[in-house]
PDB file of N, CA and C in Angstrom:
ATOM      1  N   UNK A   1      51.572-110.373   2.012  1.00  0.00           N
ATOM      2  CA  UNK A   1      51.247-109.183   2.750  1.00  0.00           C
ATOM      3  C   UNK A   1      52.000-108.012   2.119  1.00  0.00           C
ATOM      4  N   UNK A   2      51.024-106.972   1.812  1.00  0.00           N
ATOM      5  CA  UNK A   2      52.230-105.551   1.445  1.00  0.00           C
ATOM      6  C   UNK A   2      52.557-104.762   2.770  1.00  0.00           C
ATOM      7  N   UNK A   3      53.313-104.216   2.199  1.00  0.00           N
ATOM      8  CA  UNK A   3      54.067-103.809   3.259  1.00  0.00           C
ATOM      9  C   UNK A   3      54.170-101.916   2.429  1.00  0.00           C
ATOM     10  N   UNK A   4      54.011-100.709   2.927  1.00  0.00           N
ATOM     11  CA  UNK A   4      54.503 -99.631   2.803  1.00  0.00           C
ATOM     12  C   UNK A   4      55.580 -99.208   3.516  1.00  0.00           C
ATOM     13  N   UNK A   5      56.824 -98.922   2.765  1.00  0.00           N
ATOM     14  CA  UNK A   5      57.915 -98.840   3.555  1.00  0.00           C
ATOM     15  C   UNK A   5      57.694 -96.977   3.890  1.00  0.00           C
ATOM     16  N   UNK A   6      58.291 -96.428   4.972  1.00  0.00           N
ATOM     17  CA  UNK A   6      58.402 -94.833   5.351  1.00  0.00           C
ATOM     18  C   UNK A   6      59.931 -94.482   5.896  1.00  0.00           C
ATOM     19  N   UNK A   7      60.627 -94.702   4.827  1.00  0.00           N
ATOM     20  CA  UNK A   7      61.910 -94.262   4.738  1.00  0.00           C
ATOM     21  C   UNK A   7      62.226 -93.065   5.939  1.00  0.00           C
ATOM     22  N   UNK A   8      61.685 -92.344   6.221  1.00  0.00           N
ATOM     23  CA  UNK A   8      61.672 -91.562   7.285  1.00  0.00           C
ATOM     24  C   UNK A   8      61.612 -91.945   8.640  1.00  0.00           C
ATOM     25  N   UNK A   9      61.906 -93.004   8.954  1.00  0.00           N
ATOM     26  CA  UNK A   9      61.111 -93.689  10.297  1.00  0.00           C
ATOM     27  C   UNK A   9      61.715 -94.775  10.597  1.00  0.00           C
ATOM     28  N   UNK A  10      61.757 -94.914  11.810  1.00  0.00           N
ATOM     29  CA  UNK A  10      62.616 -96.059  12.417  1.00  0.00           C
ATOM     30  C   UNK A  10      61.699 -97.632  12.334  1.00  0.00           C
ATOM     31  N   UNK A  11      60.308 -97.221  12.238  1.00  0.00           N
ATOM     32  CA  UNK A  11      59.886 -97.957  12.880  1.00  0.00           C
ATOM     33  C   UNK A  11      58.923 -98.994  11.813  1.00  0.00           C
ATOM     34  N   UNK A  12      58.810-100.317  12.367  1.00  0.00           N
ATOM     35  CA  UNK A  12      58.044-100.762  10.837  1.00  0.00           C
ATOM     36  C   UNK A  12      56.752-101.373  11.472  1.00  0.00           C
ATOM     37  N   UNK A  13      55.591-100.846  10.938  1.00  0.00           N
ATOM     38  CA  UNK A  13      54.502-100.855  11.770  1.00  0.00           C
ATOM     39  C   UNK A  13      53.232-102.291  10.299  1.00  0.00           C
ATOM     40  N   UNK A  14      53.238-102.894  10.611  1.00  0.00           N
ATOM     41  CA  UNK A  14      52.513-103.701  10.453  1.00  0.00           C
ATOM     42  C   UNK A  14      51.127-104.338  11.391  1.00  0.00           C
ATOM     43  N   UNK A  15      49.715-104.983  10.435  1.00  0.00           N
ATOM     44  CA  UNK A  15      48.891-105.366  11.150  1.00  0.00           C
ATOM     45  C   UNK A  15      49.398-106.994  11.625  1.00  0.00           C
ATOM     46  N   UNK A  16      48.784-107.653  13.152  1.00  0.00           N
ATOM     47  CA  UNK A  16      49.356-108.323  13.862  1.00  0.00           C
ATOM     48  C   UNK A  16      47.932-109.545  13.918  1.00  0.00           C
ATOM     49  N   UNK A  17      47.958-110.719  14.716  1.00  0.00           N
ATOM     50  CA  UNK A  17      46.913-111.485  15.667  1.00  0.00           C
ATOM     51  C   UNK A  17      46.717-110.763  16.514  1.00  0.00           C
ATOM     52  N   UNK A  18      46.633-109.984  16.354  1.00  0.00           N
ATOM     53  CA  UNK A  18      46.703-108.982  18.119  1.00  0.00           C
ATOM     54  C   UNK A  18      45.620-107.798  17.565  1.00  0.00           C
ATOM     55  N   UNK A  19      45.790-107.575  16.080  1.00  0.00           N
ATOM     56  CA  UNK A  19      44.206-107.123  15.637  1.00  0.00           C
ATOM     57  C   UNK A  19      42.558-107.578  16.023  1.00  0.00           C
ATOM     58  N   UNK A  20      41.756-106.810  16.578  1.00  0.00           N
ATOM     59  CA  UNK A  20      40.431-107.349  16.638  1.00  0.00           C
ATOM     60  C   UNK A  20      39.366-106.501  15.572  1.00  0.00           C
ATOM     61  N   UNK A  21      40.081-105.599  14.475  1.00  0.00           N
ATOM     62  CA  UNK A  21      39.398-105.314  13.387  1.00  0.00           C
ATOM     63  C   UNK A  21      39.898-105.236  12.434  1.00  0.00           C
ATOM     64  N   UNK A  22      41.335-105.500  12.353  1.00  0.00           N
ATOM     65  CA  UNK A  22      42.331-105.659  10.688  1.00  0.00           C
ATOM     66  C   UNK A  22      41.507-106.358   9.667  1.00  0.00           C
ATOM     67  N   UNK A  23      41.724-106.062   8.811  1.00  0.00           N
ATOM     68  CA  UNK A  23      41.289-106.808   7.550  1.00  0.00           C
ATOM     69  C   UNK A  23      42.743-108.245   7.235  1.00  0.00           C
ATOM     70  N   UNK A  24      42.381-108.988   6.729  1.00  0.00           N
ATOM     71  CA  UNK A  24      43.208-110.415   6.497  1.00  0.00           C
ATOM     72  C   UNK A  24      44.059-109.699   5.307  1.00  0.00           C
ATOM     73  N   UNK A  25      45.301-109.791   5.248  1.00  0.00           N
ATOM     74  CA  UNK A  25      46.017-110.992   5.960  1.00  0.00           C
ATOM     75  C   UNK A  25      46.780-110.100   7.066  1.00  0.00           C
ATOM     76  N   UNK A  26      46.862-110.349   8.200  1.00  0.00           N
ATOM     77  CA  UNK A  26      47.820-109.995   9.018  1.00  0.00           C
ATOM     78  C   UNK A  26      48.671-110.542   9.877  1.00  0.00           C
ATOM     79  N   UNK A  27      50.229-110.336  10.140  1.00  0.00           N
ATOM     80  CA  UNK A  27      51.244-111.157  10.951  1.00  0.00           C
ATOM     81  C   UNK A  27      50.584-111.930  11.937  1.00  0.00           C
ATOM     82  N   UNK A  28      51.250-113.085  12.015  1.00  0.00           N
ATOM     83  CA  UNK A  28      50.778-114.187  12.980  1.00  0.00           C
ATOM     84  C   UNK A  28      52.033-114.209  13.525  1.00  0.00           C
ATOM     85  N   UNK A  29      51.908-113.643  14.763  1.00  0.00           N
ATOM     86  CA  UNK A  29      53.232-113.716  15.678  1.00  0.00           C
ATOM     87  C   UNK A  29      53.398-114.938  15.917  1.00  0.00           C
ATOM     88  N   UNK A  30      52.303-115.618  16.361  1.00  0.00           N
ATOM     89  CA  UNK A  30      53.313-116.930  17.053  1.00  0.00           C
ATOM     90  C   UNK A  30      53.728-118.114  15.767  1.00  0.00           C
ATOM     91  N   UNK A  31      53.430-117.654  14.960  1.00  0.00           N
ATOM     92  CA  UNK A  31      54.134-118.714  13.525  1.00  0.00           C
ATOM     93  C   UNK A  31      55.756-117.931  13.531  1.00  0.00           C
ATOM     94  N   UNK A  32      56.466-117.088  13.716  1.00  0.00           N
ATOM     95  CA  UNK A  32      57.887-116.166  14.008  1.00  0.00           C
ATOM     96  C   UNK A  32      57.823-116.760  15.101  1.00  0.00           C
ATOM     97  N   UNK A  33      60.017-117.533  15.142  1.00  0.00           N
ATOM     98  CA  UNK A  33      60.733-117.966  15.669  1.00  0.00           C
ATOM     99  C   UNK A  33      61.271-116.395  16.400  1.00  0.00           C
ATOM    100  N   UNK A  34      61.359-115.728  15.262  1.00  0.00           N
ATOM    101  CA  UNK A  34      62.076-114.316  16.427  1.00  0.00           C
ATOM    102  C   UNK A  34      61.594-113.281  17.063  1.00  0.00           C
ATOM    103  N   UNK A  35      60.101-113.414  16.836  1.00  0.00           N
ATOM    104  CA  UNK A  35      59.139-112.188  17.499  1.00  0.00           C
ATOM    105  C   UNK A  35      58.711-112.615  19.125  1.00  0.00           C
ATOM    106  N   UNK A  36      59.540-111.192  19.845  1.00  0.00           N
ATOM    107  CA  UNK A  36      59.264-110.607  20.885  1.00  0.00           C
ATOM    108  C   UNK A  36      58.519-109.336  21.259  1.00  0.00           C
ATOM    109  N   UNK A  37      57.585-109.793  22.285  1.00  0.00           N
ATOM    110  CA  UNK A  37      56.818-108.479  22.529  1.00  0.00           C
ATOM    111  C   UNK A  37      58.139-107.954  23.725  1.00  0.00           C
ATOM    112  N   UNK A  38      58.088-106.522  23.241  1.00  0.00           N
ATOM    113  CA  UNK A  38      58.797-105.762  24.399  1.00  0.00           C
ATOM    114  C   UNK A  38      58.175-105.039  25.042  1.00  0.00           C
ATOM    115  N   UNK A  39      56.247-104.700  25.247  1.00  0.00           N
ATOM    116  CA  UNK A  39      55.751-104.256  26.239  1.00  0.00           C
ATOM    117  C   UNK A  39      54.232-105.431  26.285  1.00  0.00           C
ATOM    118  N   UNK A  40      54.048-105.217  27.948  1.00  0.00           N
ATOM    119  CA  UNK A  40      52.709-105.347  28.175  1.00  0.00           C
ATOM    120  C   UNK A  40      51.537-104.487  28.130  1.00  0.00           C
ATOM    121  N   UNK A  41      51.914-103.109  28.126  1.00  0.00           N
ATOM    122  CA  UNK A  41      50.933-102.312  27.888  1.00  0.00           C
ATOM    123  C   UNK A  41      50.598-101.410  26.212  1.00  0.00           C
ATOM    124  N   UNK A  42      49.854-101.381  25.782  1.00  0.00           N
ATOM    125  CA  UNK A  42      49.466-100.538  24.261  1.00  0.00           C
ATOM    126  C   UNK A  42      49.766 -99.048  24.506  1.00  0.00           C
ATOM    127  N   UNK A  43      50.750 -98.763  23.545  1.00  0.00           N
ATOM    128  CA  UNK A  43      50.967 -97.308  23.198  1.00  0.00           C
ATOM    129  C   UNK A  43      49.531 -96.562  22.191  1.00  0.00           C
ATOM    130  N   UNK A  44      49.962 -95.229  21.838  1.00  0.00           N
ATOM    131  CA  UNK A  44      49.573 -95.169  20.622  1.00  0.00           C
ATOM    132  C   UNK A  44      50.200 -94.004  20.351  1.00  0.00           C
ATOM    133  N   UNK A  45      50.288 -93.694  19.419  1.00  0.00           N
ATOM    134  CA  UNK A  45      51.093 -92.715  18.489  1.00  0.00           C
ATOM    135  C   UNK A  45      50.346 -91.589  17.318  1.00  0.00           C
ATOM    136  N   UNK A  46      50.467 -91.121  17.150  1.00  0.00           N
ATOM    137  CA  UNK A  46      50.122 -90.026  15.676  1.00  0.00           C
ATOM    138  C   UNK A  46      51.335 -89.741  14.746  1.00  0.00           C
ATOM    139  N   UNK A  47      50.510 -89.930  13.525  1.00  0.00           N
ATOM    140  CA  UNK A  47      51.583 -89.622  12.253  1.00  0.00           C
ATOM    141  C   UNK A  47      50.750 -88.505  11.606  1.00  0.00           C
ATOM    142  N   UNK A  48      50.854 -87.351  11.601  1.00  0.00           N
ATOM    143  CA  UNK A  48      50.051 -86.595  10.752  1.00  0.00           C
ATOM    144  C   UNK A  48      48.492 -86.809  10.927  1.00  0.00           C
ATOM    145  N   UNK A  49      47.848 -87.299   9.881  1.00  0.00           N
ATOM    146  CA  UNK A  49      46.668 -87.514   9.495  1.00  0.00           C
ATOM    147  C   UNK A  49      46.407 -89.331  10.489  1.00  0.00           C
ATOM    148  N   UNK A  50      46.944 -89.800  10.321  1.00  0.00           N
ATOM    149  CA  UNK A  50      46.557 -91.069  11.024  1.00  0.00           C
ATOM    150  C   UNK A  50      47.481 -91.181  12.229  1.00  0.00           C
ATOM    151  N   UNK A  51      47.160 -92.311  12.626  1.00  0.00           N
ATOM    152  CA  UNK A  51      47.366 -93.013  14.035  1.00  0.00           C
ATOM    153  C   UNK A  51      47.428 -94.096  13.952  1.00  0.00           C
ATOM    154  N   UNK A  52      48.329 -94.709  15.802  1.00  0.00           N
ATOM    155  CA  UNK A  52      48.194 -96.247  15.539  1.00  0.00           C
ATOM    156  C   UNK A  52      48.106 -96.447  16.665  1.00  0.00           C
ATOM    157  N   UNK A  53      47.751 -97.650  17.250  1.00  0.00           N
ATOM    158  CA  UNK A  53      47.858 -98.358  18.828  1.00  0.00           C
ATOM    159  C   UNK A  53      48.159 -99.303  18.772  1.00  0.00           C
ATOM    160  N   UNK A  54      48.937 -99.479  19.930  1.00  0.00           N
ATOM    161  CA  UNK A  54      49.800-101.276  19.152  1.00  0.00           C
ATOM    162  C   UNK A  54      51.302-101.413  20.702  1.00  0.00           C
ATOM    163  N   UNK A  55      51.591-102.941  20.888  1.00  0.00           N
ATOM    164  CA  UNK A  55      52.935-103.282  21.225  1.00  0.00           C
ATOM    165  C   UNK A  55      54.139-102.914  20.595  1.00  0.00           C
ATOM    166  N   UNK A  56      54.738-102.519  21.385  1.00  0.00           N
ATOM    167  CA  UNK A  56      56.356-102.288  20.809  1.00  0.00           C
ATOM    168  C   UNK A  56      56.387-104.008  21.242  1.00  0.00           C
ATOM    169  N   UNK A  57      57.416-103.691  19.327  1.00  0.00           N
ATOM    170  CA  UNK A  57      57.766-105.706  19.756  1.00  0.00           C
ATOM    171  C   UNK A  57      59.135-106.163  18.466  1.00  0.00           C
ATOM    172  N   UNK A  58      60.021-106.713  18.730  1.00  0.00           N
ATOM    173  CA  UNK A  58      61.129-107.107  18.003  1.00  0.00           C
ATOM    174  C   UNK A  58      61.135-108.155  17.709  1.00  0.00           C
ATOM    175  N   UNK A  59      61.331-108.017  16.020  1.00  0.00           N
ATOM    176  CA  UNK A  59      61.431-109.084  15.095  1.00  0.00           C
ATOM    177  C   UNK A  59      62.232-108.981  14.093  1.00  0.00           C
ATOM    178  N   UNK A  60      63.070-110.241  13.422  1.00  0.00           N
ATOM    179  CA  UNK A  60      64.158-109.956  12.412  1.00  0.00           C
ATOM    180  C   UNK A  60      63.021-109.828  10.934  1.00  0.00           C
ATOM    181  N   UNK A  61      63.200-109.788  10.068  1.00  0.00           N
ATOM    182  CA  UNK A  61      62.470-108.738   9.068  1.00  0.00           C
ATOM    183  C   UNK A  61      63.579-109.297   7.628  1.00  0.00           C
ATOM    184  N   UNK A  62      63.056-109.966   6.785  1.00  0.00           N
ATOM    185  CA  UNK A  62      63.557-110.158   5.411  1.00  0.00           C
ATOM    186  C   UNK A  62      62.971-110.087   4.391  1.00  0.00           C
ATOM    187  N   UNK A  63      63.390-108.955   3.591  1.00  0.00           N
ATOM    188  CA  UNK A  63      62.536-108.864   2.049  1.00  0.00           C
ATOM    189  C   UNK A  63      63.490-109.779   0.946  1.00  0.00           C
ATOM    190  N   UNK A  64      62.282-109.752   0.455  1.00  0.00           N
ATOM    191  CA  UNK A  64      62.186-110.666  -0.846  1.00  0.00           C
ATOM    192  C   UNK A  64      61.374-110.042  -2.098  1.00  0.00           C
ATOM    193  N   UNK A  65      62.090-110.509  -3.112  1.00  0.00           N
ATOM    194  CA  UNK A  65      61.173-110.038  -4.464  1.00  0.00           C
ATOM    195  C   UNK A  65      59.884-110.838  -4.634  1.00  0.00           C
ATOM    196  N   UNK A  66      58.867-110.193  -5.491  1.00  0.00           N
ATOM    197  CA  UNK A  66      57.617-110.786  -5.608  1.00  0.00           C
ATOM    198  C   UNK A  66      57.762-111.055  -6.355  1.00  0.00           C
TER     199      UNK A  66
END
């Protein structure tokens, strides 16, 4: 999976199972030992030119070289 990092931003926004139009490949939460959803209801947000809708949700996060 790539990933675009936004050095500007707290936040790391990736596609989920929780997609019903993502394109493959996207996170499979329940294969993560440490992913928690922290809401029941969908936000959504604006960045400039795009947008997103989605769970706030906490997970530990490790890069690796390709």
């Amino acid at each position: 999976m790539n990933v675009i990092y936004d050095t500007g931003s707290d936040w790391l926004t990736i596609e989920t199972d929780f997609c019903t139009n993502c394109i493959a490949p996207v996170f499979n939460t329940s294969a993560s030992s440490t992913y928690t959803n922290k809401s029941s209801s969908i936000f959504s947000l604006k960045y400039g030119s795009a947008s997103l809708t989605g769970y706030s949700a906490l997970d530990t996060v490790a890069l690796a070289p390709s």
